[in-house]
Protein backbone atom coordinates (compact mmCIF):
# COMPACT_ATOMS: atom_id res chain seq x y z
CA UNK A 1 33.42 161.73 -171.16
CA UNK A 2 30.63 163.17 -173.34
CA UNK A 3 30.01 159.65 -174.74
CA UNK A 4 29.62 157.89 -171.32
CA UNK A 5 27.37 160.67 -170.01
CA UNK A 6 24.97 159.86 -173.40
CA UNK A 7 25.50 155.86 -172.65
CA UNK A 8 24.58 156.34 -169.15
CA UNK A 9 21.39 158.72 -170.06
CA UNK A 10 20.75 156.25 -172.57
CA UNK A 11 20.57 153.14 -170.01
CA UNK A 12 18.75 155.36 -167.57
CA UNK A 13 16.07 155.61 -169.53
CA UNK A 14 16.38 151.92 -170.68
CA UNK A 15 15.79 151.01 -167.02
CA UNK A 16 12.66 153.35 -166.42
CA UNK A 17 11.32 152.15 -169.34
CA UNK A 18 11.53 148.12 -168.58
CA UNK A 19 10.51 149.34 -164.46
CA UNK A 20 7.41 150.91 -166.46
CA UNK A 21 6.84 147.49 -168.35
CA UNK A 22 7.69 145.25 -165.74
CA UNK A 23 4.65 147.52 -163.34
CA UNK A 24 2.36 147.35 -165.70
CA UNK A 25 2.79 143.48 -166.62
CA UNK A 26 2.74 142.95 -162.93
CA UNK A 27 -1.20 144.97 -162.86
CA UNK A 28 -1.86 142.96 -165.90
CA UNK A 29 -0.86 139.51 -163.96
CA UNK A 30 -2.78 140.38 -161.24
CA UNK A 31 -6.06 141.22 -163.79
CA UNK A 32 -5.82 138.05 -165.12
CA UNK A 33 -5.73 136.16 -161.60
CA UNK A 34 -8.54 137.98 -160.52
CA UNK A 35 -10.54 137.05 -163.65
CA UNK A 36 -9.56 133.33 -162.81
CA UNK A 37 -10.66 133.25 -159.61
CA UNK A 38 -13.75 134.78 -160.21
CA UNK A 39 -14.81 132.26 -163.12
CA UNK A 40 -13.81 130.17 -161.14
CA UNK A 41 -15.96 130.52 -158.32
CA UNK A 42 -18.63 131.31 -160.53
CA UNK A 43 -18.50 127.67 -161.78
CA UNK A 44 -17.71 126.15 -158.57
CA UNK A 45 -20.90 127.83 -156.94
CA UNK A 46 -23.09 126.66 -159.64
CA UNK A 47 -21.61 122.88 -159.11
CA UNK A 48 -22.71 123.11 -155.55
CA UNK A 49 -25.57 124.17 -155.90
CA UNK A 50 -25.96 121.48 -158.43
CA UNK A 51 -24.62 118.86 -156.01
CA UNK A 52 -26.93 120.23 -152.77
CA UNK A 53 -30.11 120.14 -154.96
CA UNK A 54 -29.70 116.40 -156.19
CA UNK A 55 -28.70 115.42 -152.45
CA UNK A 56 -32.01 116.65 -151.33
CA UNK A 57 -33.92 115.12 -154.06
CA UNK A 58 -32.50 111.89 -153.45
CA UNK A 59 -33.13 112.76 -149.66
CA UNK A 60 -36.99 113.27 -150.79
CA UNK A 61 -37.07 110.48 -152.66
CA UNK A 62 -35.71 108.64 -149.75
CA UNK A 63 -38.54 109.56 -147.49
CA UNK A 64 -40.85 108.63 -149.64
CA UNK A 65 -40.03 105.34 -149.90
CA UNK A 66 -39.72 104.92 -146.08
CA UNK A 67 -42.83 106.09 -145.91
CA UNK A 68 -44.57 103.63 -148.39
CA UNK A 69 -42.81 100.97 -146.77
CA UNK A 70 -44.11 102.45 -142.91
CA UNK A 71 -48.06 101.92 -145.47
């Protein structure tokens, strides 16, 4: 009976310990998402930004030439 008891305590503490783990893998998931995303966006912001300021150079450009035609 003494033996169980010890066994039991033993797995008790097994289980708190991988709940304890599994918690703070879970925290260090969800750090790594959050880094993700925000790189992420970072990058895709920059690319738009990219992608708006050659469509209105191109627009520009585009005027111009309608204009030197209209000449």
């Amino acid at each position: 009976m003494y033996l169980l008891k010890n066994d039991f305590g033993r797995e008790r503490d097994n289980v708190g310990r991988l709940e304890i783990t599994g918690l703070k893998n879970n925290e260090d998931f969800k750090n790594v998402v959050n880094q993700i995303q925000v790189e992420f966006g970072g990058k895709l912001e920059v690319k738009m930004t990219d992608l708006v300021n050659r469509l209105l150079l191109e627009q520009e450009e585009r005027m111009r030439q309608v204009d030197e035609i209209k000449y």
